[in-house]
N, C-alpha and C. Protein backbone atom coordinates (compact mmCIF):
# COMPACT_ATOMS: atom_id res chain seq x y z
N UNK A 1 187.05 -38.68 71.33
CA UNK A 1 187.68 -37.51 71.92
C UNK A 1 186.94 -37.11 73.19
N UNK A 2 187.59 -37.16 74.19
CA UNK A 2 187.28 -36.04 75.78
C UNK A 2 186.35 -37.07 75.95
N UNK A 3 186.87 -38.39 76.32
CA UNK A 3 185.83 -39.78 76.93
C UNK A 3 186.06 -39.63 78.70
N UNK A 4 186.61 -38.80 78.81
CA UNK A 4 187.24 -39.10 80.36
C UNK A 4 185.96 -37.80 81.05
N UNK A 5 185.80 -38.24 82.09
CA UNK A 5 184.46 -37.65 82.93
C UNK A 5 185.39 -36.38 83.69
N UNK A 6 184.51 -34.96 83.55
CA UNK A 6 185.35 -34.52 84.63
C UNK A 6 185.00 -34.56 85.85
N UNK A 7 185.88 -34.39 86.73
CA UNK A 7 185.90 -34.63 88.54
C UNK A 7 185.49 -33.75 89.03
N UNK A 8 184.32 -33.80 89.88
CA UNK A 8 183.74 -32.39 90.50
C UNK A 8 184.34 -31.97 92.18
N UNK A 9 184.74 -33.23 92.37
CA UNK A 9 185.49 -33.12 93.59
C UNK A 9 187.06 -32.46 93.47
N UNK A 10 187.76 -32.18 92.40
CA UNK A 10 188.50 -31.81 92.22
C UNK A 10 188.58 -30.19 92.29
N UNK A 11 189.24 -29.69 93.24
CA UNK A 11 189.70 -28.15 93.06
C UNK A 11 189.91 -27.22 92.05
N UNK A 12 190.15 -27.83 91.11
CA UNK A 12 190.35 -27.25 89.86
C UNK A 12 188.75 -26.90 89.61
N UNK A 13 189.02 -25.89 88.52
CA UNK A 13 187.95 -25.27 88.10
C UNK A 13 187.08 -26.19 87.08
N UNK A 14 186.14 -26.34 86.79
CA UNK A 14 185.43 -26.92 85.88
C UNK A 14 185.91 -26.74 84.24
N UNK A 15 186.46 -25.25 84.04
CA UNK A 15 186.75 -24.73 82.52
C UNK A 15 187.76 -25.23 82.37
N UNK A 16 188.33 -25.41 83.73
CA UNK A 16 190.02 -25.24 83.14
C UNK A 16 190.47 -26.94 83.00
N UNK A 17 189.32 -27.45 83.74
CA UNK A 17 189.42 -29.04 83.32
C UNK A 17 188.70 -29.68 81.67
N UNK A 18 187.98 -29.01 81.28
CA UNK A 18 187.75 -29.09 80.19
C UNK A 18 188.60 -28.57 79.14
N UNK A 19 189.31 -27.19 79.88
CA UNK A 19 190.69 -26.53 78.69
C UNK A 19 191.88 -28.18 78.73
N UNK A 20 191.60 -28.72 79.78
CA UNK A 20 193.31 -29.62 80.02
C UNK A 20 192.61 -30.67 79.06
N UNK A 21 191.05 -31.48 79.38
CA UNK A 21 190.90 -32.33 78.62
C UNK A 21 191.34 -31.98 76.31
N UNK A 22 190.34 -30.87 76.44
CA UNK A 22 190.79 -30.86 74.73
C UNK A 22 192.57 -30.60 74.43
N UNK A 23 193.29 -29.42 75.38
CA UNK A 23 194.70 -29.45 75.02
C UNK A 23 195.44 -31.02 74.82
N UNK A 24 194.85 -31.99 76.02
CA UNK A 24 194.78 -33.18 75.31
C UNK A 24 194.61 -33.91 74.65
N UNK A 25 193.73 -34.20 73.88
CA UNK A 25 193.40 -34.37 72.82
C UNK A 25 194.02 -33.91 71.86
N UNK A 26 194.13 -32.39 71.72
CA UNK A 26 195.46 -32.02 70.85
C UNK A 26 196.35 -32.58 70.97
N UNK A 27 197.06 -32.83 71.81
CA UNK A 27 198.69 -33.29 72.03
C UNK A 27 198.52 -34.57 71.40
N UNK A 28 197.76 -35.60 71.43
CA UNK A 28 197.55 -37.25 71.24
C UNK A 28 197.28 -37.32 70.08
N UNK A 29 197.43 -36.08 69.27
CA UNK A 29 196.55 -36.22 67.92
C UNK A 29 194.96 -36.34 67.75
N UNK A 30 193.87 -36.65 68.42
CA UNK A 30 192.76 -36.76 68.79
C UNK A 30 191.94 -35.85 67.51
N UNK A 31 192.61 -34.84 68.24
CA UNK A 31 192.14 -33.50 67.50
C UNK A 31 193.29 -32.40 66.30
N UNK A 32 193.36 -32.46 65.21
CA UNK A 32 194.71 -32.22 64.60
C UNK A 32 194.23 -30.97 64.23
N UNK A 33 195.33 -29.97 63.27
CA UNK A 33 195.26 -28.46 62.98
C UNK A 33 194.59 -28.85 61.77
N UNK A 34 193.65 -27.95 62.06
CA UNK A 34 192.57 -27.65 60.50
C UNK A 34 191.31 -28.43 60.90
N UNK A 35 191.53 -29.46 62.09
CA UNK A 35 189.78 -30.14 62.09
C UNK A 35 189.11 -29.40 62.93
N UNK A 36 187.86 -29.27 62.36
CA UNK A 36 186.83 -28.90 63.83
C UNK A 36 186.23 -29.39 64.62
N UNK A 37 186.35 -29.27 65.57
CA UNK A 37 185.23 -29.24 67.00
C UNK A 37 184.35 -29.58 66.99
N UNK A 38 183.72 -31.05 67.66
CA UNK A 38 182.54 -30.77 67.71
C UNK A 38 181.64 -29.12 68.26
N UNK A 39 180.35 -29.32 68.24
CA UNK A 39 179.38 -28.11 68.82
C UNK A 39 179.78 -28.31 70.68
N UNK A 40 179.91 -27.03 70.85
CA UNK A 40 180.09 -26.72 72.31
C UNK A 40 179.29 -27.51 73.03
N UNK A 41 177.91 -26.93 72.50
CA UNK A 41 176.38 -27.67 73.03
C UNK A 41 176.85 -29.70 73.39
N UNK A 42 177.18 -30.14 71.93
CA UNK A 42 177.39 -31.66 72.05
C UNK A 42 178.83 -31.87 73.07
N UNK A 43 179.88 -30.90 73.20
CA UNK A 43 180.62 -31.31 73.91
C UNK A 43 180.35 -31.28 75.68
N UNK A 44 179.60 -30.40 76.17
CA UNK A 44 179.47 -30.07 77.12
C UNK A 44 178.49 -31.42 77.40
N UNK A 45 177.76 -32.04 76.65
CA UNK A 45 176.61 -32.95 77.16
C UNK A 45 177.46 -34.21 76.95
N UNK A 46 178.61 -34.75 76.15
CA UNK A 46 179.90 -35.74 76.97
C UNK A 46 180.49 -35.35 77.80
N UNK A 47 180.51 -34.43 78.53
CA UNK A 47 181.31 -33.89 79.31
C UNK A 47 180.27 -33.69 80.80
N UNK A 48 179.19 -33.46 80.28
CA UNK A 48 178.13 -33.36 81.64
C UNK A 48 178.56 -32.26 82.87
N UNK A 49 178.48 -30.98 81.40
CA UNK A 49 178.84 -30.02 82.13
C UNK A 49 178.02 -28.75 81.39
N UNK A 50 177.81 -27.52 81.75
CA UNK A 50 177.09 -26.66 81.48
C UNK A 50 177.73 -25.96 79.88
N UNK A 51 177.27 -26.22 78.75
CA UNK A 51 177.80 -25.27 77.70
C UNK A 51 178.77 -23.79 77.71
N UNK A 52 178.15 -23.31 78.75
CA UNK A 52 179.48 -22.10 78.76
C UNK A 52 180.65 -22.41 79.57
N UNK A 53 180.67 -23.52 80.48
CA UNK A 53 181.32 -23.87 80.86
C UNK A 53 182.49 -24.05 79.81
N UNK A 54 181.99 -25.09 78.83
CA UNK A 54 182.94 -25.57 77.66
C UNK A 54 183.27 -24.11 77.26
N UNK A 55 182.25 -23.43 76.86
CA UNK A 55 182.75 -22.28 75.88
C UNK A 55 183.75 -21.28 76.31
N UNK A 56 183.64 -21.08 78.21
CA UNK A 56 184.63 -20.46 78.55
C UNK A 56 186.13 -21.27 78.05
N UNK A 57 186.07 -22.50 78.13
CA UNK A 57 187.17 -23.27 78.24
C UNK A 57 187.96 -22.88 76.45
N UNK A 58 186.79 -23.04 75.76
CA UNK A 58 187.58 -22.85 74.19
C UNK A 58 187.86 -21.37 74.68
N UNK A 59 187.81 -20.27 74.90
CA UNK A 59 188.10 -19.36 74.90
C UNK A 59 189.53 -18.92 75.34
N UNK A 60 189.73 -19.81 76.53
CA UNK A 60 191.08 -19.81 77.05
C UNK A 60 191.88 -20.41 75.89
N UNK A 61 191.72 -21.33 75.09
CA UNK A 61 192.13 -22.20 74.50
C UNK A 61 192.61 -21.18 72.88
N UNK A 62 191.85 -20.61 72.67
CA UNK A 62 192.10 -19.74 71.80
C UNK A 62 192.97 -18.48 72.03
N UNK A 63 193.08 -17.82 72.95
CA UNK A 63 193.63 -16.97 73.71
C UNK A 63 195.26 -17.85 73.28
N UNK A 64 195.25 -18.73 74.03
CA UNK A 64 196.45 -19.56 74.01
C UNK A 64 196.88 -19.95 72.69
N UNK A 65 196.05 -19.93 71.78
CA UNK A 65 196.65 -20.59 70.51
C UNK A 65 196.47 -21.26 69.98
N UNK A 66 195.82 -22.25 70.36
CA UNK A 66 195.24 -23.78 70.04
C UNK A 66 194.03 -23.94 68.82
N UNK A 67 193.06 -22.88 69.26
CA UNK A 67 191.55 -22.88 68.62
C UNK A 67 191.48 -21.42 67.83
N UNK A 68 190.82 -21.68 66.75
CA UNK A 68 190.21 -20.66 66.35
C UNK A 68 188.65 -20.56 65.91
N UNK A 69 188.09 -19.28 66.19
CA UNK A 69 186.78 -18.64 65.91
C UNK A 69 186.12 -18.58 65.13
N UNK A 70 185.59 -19.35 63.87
CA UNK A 70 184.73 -18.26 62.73
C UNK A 70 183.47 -18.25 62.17
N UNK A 71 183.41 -17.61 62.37
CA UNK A 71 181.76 -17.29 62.15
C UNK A 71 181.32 -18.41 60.81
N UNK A 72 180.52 -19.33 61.07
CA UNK A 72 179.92 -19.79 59.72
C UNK A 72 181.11 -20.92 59.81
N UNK A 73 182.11 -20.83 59.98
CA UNK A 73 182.84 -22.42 60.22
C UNK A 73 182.82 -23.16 61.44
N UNK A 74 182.61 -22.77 62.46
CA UNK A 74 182.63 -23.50 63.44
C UNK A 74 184.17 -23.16 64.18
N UNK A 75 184.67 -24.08 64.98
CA UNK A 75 185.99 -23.65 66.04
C UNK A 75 186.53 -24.83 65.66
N UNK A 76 187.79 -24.20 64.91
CA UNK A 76 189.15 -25.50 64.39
C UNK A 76 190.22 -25.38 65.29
N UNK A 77 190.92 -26.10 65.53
CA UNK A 77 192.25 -26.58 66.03
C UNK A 77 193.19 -25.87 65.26
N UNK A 78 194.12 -24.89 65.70
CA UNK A 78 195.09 -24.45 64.72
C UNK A 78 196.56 -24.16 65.30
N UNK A 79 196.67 -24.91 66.67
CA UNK A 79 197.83 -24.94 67.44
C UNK A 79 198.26 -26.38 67.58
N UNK A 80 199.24 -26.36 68.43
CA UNK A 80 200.20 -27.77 68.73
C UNK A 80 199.95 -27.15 70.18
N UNK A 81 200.23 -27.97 71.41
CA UNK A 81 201.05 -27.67 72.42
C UNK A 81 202.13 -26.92 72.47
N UNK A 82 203.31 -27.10 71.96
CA UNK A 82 204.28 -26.93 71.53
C UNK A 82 203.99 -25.27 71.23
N UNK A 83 203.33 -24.27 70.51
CA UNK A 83 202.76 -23.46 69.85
C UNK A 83 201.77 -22.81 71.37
N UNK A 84 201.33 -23.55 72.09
CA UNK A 84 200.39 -22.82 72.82
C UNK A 84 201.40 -22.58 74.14
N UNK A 85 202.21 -23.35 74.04
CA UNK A 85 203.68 -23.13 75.60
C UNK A 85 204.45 -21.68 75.05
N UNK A 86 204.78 -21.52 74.05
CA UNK A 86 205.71 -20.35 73.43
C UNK A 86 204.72 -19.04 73.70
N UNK A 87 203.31 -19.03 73.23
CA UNK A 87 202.13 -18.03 73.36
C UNK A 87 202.11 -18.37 75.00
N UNK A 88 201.73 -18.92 76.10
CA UNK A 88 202.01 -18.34 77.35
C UNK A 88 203.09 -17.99 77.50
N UNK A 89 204.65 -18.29 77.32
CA UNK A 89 205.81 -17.83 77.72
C UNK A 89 205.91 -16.40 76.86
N UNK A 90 205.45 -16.03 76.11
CA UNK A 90 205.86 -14.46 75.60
C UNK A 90 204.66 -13.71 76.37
N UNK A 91 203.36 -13.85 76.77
CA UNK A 91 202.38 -13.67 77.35
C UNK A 91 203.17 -13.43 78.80
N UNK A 92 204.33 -14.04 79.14
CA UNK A 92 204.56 -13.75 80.48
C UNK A 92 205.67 -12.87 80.57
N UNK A 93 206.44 -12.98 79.16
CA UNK A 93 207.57 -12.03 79.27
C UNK A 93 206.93 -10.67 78.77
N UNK A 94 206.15 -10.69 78.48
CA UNK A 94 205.15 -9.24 77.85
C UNK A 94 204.97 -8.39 79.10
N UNK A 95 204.05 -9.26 80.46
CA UNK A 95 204.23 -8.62 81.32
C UNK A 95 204.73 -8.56 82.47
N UNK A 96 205.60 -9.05 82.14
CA UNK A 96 207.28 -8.92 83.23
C UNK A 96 207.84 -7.76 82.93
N UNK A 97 207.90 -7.60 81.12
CA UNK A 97 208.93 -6.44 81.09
C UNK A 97 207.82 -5.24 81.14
N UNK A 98 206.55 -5.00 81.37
CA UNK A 98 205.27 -3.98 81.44
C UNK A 98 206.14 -3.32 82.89
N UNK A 99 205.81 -4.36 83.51
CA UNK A 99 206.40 -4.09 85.37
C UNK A 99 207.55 -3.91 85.42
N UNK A 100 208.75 -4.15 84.18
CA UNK A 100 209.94 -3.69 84.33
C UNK A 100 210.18 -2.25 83.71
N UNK A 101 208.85 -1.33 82.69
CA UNK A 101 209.17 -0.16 82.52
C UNK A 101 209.21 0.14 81.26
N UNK A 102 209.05 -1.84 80.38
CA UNK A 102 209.64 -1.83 79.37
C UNK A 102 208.56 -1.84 78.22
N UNK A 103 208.22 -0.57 77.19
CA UNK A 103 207.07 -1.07 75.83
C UNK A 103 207.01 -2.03 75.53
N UNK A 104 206.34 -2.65 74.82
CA UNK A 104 206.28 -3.66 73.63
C UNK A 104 207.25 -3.55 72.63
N UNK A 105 207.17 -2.32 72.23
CA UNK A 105 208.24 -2.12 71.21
C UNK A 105 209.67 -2.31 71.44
N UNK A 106 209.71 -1.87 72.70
CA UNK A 106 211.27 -2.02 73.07
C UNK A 106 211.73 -3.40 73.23
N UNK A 107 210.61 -4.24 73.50
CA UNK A 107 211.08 -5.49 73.48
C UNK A 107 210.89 -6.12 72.76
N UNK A 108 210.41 -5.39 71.56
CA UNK A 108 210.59 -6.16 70.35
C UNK A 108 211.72 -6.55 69.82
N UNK A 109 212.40 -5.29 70.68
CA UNK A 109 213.71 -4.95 69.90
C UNK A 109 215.00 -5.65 70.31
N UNK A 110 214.85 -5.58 71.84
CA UNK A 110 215.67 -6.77 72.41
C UNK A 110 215.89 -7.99 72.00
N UNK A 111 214.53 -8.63 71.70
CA UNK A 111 214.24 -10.25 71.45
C UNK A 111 215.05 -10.03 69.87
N UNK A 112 214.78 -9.40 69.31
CA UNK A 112 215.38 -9.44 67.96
C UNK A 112 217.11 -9.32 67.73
N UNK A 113 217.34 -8.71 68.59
CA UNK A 113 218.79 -8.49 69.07
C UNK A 113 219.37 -9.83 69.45
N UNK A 114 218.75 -11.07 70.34
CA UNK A 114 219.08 -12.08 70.95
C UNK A 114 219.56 -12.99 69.25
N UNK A 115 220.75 -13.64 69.68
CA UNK A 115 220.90 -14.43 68.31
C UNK A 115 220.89 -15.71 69.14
């Protein structure tokens, strides 16, 4: 898993190339729901990149859906792609309708309305 070097010449951010490498891995199966992660520490040193670097990256990754947190277990896989595209797309309709005027609640209510 995450054999591919990241590119420092590349524009992209360092985290967010480490978020694309593991979402990969997810998608390929690499990494499936319920396994864990290696240690940040060991990933960042295949990766030949600074540990918080990685750790910012799981963070996004969790945010999104993919990873989860727990104390005393370590950080499991508990998304699909599939699962982390739906969590940014309501993440964006959340605050579209903020700037349109619209609660949370109210659009709870809409979406529920949609058949």
């Amino acid at each position: 898993m995450l054999d591919s070097a990241i590119d420092r010449s590349d524009p992209t951010p360092l985290h967010d190339q480490v978020a694309g490498q593991i979402r990969r891995a997810i998608a390929e199966d690499e990494a499936k729901p319920g396994e864990r992660l290696p240690p940040a520490r060991d990933l960042a040193a295949v990766m030949k990149v600074n540990t918080n670097t990685v750790l910012r990256a799981m963070r996004v990754l969790r945010e999104e859906g993919l990873l989860e947190f727990r104390r005393g277990h370590g950080i499991r896989v508990t998304g699909t792609p599939q699962r982390s595209a739906v969590i940014a797309r309501a993440r964006d309709l959340v605050r579209f309708a903020r700037l349109q005027g619209y609660q949370p609640e109210e659009l709870i209510t809409i979406i529920q309305g949609i058949r």
